[in-house]
C-alpha atoms as a PDB file:
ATOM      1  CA  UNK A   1      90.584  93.358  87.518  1.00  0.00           C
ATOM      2  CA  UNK A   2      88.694  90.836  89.237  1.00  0.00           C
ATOM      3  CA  UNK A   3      88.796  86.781  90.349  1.00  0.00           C
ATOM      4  CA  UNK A   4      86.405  85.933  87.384  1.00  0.00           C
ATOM      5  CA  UNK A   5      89.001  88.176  85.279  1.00  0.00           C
ATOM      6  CA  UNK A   6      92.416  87.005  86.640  1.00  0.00           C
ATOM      7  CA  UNK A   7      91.274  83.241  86.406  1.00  0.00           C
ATOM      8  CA  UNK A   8      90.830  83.651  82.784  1.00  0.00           C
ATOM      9  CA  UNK A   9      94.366  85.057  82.484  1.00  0.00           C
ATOM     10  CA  UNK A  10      96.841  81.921  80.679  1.00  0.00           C
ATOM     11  CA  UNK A  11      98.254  79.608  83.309  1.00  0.00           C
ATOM     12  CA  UNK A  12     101.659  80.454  81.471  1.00  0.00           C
ATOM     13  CA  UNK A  13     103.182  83.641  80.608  1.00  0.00           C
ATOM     14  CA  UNK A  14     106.657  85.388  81.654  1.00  0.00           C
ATOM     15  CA  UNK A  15     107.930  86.602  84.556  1.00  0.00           C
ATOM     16  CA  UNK A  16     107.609  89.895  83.379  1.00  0.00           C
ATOM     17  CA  UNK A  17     103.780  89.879  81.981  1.00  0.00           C
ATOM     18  CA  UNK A  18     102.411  88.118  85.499  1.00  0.00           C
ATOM     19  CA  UNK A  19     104.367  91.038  87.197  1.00  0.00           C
ATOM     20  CA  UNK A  20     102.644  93.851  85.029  1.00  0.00           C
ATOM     21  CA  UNK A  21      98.935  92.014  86.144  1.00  0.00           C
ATOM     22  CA  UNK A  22      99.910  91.748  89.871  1.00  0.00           C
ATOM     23  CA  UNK A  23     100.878  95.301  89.668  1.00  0.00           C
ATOM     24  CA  UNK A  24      97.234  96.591  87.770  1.00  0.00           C
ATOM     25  CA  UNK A  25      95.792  93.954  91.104  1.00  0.00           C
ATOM     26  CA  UNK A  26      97.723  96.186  93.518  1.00  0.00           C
ATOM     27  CA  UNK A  27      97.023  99.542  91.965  1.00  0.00           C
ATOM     28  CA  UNK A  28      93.093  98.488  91.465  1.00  0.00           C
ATOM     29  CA  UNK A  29      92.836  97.677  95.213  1.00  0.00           C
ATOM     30  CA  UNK A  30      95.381  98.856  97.577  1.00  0.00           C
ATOM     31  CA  UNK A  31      93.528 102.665  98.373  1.00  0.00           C
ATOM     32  CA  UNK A  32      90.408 101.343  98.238  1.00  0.00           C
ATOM     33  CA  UNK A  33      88.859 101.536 102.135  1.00  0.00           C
ATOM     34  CA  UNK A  34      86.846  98.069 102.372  1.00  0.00           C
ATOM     35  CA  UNK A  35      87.993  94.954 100.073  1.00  0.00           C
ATOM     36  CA  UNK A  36      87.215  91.210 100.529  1.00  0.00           C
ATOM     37  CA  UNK A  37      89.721  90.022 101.935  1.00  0.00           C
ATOM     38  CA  UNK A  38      89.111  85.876 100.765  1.00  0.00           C
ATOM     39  CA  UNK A  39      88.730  87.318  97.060  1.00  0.00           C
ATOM     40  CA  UNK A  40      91.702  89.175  97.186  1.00  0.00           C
ATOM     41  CA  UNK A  41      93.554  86.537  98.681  1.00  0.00           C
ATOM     42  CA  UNK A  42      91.694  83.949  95.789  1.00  0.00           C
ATOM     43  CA  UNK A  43      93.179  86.500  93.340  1.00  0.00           C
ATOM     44  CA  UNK A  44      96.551  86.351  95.002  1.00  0.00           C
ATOM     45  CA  UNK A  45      96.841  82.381  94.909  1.00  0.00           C
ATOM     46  CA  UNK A  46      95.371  82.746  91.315  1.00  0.00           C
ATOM     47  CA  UNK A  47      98.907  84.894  90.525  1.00  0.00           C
ATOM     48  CA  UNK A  48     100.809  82.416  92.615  1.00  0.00           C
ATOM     49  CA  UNK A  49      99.577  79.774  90.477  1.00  0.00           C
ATOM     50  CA  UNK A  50     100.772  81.230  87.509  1.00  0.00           C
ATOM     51  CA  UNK A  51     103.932  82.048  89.074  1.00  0.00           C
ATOM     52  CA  UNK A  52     105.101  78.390  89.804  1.00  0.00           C
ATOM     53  CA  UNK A  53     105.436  78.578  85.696  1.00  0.00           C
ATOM     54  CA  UNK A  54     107.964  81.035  85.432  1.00  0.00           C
ATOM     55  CA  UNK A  55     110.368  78.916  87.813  1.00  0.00           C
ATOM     56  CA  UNK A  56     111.384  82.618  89.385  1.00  0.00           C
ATOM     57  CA  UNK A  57     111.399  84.419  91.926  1.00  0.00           C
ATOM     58  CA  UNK A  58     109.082  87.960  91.463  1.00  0.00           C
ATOM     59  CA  UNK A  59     110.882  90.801  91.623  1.00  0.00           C
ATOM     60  CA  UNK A  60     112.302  92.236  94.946  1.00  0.00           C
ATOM     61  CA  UNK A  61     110.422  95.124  94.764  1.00  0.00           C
ATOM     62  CA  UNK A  62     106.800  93.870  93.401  1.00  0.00           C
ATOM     63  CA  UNK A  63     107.591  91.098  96.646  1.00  0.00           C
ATOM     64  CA  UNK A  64     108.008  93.631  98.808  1.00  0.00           C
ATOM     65  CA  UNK A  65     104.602  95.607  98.073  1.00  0.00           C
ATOM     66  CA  UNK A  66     102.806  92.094  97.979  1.00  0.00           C
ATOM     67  CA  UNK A  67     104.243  91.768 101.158  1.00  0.00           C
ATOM     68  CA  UNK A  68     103.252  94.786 102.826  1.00  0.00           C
ATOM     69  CA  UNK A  69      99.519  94.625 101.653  1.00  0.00           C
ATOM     70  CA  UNK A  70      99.306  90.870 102.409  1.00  0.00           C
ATOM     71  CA  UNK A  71     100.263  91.375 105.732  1.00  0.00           C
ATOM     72  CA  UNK A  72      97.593  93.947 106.726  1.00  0.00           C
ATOM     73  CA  UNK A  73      94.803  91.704 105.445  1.00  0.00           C
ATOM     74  CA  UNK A  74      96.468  89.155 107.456  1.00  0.00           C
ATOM     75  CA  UNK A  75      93.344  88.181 110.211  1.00  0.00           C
ATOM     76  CA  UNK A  76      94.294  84.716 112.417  1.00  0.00           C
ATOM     77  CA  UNK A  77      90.564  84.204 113.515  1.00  0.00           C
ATOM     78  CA  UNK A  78      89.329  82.182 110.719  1.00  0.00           C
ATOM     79  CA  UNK A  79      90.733  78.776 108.622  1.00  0.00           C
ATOM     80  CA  UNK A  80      89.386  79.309 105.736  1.00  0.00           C
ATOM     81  CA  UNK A  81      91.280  82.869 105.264  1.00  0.00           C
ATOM     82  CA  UNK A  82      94.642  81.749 106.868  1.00  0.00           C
ATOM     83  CA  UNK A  83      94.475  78.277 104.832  1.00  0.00           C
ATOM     84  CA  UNK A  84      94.292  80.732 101.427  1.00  0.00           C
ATOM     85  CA  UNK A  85      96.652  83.104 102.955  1.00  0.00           C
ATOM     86  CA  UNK A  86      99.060  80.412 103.784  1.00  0.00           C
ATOM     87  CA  UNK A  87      99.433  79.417 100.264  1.00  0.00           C
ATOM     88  CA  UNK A  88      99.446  82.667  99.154  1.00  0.00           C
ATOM     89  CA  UNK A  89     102.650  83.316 101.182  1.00  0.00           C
ATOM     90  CA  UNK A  90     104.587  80.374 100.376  1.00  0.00           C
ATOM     91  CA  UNK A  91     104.005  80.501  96.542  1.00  0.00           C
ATOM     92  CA  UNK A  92     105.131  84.170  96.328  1.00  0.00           C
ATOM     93  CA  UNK A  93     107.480  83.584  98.867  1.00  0.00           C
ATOM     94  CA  UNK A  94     106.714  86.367 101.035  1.00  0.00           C
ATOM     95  CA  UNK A  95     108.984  86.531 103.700  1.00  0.00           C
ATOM     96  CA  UNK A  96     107.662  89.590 106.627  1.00  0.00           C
ATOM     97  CA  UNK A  97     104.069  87.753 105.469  1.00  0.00           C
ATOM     98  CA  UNK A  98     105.442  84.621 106.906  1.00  0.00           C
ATOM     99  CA  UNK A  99     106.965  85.397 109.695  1.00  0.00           C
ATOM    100  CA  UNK A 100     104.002  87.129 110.575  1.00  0.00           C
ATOM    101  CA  UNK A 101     102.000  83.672 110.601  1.00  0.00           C
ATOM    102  CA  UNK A 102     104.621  82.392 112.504  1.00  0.00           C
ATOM    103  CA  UNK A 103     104.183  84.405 115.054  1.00  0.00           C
ATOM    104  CA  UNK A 104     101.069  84.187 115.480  1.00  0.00           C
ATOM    105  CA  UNK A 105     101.733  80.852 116.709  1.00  0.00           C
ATOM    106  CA  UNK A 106     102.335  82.671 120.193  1.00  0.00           C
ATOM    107  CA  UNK A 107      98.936  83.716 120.556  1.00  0.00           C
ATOM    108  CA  UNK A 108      95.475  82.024 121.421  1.00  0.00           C
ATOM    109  CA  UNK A 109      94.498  80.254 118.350  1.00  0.00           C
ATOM    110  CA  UNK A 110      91.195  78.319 116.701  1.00  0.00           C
ATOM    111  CA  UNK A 111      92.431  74.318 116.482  1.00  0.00           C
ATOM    112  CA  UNK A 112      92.239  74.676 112.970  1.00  0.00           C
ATOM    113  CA  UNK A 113      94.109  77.734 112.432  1.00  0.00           C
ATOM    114  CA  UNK A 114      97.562  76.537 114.835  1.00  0.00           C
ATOM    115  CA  UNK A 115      96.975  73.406 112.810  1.00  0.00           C
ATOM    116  CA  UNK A 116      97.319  74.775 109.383  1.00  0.00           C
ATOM    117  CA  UNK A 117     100.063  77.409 110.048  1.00  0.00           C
ATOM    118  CA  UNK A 118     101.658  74.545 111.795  1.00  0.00           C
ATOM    119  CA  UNK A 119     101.445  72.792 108.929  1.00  0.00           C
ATOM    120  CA  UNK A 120     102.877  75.380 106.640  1.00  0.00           C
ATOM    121  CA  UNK A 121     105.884  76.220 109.016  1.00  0.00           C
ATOM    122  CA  UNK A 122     106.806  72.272 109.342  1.00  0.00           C
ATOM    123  CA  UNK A 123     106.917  72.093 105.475  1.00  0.00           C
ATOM    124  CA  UNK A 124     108.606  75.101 104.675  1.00  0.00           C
ATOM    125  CA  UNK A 125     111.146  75.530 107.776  1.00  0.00           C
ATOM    126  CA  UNK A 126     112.973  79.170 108.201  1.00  0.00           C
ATOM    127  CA  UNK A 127     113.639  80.578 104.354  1.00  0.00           C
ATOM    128  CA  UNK A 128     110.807  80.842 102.923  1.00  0.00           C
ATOM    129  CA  UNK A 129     112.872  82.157  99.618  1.00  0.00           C
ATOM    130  CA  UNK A 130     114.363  78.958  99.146  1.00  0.00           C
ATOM    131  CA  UNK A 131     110.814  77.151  98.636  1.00  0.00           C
ATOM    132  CA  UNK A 132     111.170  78.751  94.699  1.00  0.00           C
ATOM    133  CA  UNK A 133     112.125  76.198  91.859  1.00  0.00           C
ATOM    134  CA  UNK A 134     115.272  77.369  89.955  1.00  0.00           C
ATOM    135  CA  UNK A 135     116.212  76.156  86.717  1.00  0.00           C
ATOM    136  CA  UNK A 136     120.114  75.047  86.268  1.00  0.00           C
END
């Protein structure tokens, strides 16, 4: 599965059918040795996108393996990547993800980077599980 692919998925489908495509994502990439990382985090926002429809959380587990991988393609050095990985986060609400961002606020940054996960921290605060729409 591919950008070009996952783009032409339907912006609306269930909970369960965006799950089953993140998972065939995750299986298609996560042993491969060299992936681009702004593609696979295009792909990622692509799903998140999608997600806002169901008005639910992902599954604990399926969040947890998002999280892991996100995190080690997690790289602070350029805007671009962090401003794509920052949505990423949020939308999926990927919690060890974000706190990873966070903390990067302790280190040396570009301008750009600090501002954008400075940004994303103001608007979103401490849970990042709460920024998910629930319907009453």
């Amino acid at each position: 599965m591919n950008l070009n692919e996952i783009k032409q998925l339907p912006d609306i489908m269930s909970k369960e059918q965006l799950e089953s495509y993140i998972i065939q994502y995750l299986d298609s990439i996560e042993n491969l040795e060299k992936i681009n990382i702004l593609e696979t985090l295009e792909c990622f926002s692509e799903f998140a996108d999608r997600k806002t429809y169901t008005y639910e959380l992902l599954s604990d587990s399926l969040r947890k393996r998002l999280d892991s991988f996100v995190q080690k393609i997690w790289d602070d050095t350029s805007s671009e990547l962090v401003d794509v990985y920052s949505s990423v986060v949020v939308n999926l609400n990927l919690k060890s993800s974000y706190n990873l961002m966070k903390e990067s606020l302790n280190k040396d940054l570009d301008e750009d980077v600090r501002e954008i996960i400075e940004e994303t921290v103001n608007e979103i605060g401490e849970d990042i599980e709460v920024t998910c729409f629930t319907t009453t």
